[in-house]
PDB file of N, CA and C in Angstrom:
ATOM      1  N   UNK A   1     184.764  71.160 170.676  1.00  0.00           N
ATOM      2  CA  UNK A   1     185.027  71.402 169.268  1.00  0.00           C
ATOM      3  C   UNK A   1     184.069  72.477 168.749  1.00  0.00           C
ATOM      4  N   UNK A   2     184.534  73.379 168.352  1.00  0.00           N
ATOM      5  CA  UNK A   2     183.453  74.481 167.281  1.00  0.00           C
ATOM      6  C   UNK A   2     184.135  74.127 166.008  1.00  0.00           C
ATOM      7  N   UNK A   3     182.711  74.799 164.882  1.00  0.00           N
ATOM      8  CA  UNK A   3     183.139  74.201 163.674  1.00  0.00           C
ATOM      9  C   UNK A   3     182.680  75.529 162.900  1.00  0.00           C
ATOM     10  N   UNK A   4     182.473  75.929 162.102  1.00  0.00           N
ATOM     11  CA  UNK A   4     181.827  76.906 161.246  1.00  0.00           C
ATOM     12  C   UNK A   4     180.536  76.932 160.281  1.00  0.00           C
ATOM     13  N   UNK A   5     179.428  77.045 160.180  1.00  0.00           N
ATOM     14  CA  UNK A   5     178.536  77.589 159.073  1.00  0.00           C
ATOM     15  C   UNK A   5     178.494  77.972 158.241  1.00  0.00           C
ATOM     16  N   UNK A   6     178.690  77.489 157.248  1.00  0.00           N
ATOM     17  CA  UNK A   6     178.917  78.828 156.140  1.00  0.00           C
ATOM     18  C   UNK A   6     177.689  79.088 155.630  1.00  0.00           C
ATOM     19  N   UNK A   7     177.650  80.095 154.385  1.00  0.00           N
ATOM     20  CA  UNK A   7     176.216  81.159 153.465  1.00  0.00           C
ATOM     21  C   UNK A   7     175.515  79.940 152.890  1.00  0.00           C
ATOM     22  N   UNK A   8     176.564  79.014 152.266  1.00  0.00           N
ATOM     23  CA  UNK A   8     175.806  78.130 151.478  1.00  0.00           C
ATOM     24  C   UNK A   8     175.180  76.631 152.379  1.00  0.00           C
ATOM     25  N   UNK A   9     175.534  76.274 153.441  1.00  0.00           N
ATOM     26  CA  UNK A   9     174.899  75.674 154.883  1.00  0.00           C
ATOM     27  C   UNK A   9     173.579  76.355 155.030  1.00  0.00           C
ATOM     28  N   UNK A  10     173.612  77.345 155.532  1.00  0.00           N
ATOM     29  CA  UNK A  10     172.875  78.385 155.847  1.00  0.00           C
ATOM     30  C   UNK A  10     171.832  77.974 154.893  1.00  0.00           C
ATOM     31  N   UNK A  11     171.338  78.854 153.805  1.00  0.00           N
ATOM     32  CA  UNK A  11     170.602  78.657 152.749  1.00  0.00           C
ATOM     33  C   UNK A  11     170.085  77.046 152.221  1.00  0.00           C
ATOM     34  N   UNK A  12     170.612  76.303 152.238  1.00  0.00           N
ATOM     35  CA  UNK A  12     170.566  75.015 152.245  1.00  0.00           C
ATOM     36  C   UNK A  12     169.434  74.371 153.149  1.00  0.00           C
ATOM     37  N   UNK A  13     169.492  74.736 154.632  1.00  0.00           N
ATOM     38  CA  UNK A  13     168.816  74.480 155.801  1.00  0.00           C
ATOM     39  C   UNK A  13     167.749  75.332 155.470  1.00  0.00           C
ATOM     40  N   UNK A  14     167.523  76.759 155.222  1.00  0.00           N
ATOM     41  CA  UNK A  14     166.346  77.155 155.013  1.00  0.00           C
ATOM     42  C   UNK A  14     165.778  76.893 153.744  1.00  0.00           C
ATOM     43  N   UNK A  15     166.013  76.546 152.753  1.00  0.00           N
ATOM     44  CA  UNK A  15     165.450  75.472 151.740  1.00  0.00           C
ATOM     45  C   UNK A  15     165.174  74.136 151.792  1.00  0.00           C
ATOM     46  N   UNK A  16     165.357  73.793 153.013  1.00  0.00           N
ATOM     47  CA  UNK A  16     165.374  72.084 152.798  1.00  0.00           C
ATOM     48  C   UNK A  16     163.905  72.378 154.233  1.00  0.00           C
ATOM     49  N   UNK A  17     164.149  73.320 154.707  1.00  0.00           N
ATOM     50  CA  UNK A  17     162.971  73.792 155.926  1.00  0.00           C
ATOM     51  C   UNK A  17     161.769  74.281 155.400  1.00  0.00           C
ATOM     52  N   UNK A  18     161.844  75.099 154.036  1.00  0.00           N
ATOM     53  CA  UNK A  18     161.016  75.339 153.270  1.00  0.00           C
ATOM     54  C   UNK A  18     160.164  74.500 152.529  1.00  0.00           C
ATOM     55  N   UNK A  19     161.019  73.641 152.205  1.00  0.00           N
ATOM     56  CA  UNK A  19     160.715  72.028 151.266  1.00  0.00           C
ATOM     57  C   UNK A  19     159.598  71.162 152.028  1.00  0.00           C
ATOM     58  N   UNK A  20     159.851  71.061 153.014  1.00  0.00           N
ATOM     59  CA  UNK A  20     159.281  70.544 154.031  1.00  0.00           C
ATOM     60  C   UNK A  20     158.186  70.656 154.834  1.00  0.00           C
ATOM     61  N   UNK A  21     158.495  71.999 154.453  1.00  0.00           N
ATOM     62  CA  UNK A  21     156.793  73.048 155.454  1.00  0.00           C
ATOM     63  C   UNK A  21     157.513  72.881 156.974  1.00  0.00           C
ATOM     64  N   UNK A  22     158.224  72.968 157.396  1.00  0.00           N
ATOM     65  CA  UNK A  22     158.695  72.882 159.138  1.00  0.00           C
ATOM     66  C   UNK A  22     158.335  74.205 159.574  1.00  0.00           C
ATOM     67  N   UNK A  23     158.233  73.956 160.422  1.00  0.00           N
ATOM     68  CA  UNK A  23     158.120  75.529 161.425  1.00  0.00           C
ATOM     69  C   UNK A  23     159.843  75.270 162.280  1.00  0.00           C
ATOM     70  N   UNK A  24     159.855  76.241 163.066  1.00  0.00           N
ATOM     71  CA  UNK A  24     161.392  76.576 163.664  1.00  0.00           C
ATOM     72  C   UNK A  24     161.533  75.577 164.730  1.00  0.00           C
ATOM     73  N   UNK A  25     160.571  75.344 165.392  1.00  0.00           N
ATOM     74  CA  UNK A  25     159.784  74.533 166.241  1.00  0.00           C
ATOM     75  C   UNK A  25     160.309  72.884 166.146  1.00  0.00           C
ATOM     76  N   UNK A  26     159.148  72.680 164.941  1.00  0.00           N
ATOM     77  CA  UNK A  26     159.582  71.438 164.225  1.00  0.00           C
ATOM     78  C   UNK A  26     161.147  71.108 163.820  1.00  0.00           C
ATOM     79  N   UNK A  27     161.579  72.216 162.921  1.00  0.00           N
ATOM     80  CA  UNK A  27     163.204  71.772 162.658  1.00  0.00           C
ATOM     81  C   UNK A  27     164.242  71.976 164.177  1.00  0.00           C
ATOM     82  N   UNK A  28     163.894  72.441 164.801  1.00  0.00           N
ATOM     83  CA  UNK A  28     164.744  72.104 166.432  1.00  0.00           C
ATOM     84  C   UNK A  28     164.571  70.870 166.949  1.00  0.00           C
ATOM     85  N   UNK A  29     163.156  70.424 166.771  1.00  0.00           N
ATOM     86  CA  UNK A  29     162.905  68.901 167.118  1.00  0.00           C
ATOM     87  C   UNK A  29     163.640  67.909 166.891  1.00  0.00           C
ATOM     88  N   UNK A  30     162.991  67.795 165.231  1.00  0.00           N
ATOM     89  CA  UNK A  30     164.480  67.255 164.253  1.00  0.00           C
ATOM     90  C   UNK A  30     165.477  67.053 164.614  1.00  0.00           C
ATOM     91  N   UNK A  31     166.268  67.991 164.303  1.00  0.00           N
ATOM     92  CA  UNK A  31     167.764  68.466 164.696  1.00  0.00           C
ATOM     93  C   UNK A  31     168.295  68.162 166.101  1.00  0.00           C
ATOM     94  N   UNK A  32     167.160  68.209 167.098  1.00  0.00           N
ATOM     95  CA  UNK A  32     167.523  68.202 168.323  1.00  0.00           C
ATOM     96  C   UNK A  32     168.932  69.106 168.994  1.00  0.00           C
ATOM     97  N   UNK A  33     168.251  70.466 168.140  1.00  0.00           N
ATOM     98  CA  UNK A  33     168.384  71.480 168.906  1.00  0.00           C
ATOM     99  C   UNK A  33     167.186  72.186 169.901  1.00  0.00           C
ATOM    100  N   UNK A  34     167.894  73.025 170.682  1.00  0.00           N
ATOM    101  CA  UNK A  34     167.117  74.385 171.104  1.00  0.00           C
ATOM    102  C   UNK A  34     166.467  74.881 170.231  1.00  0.00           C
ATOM    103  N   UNK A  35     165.379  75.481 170.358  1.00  0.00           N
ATOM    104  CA  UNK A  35     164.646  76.451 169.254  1.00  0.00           C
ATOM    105  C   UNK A  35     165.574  77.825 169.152  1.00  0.00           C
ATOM    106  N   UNK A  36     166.082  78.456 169.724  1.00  0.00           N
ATOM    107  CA  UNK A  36     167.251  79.798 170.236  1.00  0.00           C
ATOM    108  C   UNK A  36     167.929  79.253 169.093  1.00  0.00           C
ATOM    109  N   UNK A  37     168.661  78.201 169.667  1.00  0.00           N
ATOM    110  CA  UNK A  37     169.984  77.482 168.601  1.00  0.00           C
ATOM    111  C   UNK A  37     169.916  77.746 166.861  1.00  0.00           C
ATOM    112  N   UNK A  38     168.686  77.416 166.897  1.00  0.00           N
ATOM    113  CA  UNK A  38     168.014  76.947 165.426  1.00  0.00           C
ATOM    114  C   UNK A  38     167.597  78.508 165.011  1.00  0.00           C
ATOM    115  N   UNK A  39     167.518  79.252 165.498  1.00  0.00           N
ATOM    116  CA  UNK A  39     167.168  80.881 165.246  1.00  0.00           C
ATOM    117  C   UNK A  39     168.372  81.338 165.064  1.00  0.00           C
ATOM    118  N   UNK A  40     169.073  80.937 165.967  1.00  0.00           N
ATOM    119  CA  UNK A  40     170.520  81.635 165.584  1.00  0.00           C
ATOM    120  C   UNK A  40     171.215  81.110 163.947  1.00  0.00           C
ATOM    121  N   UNK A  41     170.984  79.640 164.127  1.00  0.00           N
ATOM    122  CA  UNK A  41     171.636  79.290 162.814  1.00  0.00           C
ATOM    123  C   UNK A  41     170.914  79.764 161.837  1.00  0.00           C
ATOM    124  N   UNK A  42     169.819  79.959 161.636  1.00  0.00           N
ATOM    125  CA  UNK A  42     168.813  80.243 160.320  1.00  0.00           C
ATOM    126  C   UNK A  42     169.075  81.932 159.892  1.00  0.00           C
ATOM    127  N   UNK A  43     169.258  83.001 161.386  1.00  0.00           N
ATOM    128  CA  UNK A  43     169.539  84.057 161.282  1.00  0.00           C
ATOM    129  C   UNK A  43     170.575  85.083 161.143  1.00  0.00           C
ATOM    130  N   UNK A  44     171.253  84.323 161.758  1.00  0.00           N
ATOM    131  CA  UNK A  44     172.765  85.159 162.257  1.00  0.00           C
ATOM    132  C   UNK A  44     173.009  85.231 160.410  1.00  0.00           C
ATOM    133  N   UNK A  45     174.044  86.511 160.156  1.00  0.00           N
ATOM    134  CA  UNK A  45     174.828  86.954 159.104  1.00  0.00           C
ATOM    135  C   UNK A  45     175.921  85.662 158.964  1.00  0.00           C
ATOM    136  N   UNK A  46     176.495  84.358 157.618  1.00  0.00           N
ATOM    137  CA  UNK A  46     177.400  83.524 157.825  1.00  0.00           C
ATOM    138  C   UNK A  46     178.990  84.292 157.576  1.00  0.00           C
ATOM    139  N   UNK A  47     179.407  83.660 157.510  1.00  0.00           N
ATOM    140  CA  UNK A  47     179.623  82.089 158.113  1.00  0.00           C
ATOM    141  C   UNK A  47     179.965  82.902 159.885  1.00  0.00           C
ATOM    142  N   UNK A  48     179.323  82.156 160.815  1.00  0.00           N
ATOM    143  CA  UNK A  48     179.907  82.032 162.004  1.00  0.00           C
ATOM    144  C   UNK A  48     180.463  80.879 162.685  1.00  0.00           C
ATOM    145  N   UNK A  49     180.413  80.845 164.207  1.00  0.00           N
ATOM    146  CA  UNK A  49     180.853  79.936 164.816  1.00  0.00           C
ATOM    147  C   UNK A  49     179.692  79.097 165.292  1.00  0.00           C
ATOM    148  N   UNK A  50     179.569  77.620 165.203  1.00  0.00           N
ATOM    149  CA  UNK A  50     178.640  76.941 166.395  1.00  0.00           C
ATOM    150  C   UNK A  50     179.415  75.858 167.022  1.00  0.00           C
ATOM    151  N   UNK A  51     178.535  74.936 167.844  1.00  0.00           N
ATOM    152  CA  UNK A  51     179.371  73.864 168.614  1.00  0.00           C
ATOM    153  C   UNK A  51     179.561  73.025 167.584  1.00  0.00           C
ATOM    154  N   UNK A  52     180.511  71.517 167.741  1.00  0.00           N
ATOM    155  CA  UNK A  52     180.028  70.908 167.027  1.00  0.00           C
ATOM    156  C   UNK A  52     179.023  70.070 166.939  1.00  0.00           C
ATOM    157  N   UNK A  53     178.114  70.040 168.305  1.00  0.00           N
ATOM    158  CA  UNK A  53     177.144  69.203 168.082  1.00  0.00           C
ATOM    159  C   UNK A  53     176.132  69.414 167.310  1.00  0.00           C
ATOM    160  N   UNK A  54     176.067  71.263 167.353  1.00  0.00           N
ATOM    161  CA  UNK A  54     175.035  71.968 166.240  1.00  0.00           C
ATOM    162  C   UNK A  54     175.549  71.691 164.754  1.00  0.00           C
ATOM    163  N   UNK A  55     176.913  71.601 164.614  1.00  0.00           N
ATOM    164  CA  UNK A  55     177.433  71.350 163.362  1.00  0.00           C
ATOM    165  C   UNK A  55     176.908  70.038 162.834  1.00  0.00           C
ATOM    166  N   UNK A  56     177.306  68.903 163.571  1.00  0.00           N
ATOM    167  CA  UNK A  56     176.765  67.788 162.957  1.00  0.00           C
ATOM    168  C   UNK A  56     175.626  67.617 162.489  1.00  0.00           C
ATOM    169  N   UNK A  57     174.656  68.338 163.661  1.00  0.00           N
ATOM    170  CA  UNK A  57     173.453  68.029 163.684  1.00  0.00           C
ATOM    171  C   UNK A  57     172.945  68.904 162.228  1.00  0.00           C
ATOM    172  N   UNK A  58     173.363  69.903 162.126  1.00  0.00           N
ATOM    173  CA  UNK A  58     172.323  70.800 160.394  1.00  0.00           C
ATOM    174  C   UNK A  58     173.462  69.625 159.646  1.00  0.00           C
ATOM    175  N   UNK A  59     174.725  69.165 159.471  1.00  0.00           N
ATOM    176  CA  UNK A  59     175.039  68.417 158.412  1.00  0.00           C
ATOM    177  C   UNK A  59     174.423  67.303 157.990  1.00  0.00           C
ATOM    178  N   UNK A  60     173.932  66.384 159.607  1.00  0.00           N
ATOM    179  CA  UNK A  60     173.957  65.313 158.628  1.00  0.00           C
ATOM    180  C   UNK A  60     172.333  65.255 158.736  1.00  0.00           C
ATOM    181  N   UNK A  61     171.287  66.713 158.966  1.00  0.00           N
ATOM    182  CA  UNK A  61     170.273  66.956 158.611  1.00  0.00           C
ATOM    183  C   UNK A  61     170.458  66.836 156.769  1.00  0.00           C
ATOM    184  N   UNK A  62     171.292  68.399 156.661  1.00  0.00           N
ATOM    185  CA  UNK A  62     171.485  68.436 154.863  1.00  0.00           C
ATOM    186  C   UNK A  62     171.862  67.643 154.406  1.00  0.00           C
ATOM    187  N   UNK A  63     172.625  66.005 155.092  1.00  0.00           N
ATOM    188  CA  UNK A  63     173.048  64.752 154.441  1.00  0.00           C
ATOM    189  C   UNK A  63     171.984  64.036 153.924  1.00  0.00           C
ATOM    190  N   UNK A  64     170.565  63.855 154.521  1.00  0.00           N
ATOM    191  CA  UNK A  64     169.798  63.093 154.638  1.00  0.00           C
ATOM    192  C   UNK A  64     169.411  62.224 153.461  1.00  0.00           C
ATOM    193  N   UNK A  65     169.379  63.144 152.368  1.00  0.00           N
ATOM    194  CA  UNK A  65     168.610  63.028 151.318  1.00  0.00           C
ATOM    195  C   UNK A  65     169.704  62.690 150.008  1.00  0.00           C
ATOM    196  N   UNK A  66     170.548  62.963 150.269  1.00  0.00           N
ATOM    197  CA  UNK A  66     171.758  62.642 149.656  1.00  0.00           C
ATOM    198  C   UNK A  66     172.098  61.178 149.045  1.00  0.00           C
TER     199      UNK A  66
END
């Protein structure tokens, strides 16, 4: 399954990474991604493509607090 990212995902994750004080490091931990993975999502231009395991994983990161 791939799923999509969008601008406002995107931004979300680096505010909620900001909030937090994480390093890229730390939020891959988290997330239990790759550190690569987690560079790509934080960097890449949106909306792109990821797996869905990366999908779940930044959602039901940005769910958390909800």
């Amino acid at each position: 399954m791939q799923a999509i990212i969008t601008e406002k995902q995107q931004v979300a994750l680096i505010k909620k990474q900001a909030v937090n004080r994480l390093t890229r490091s730390q939020l891959a931990e988290k997330l239990n991604l790759a550190r690569t993975t987690v560079k790509d999502v934080l960097d890449k231009p949106a909306p792109f493509v990821v797996s869905g395991k990366t999908f779940t994983a930044v959602n039901d990161y940005l769910l958390e607090d909800l």
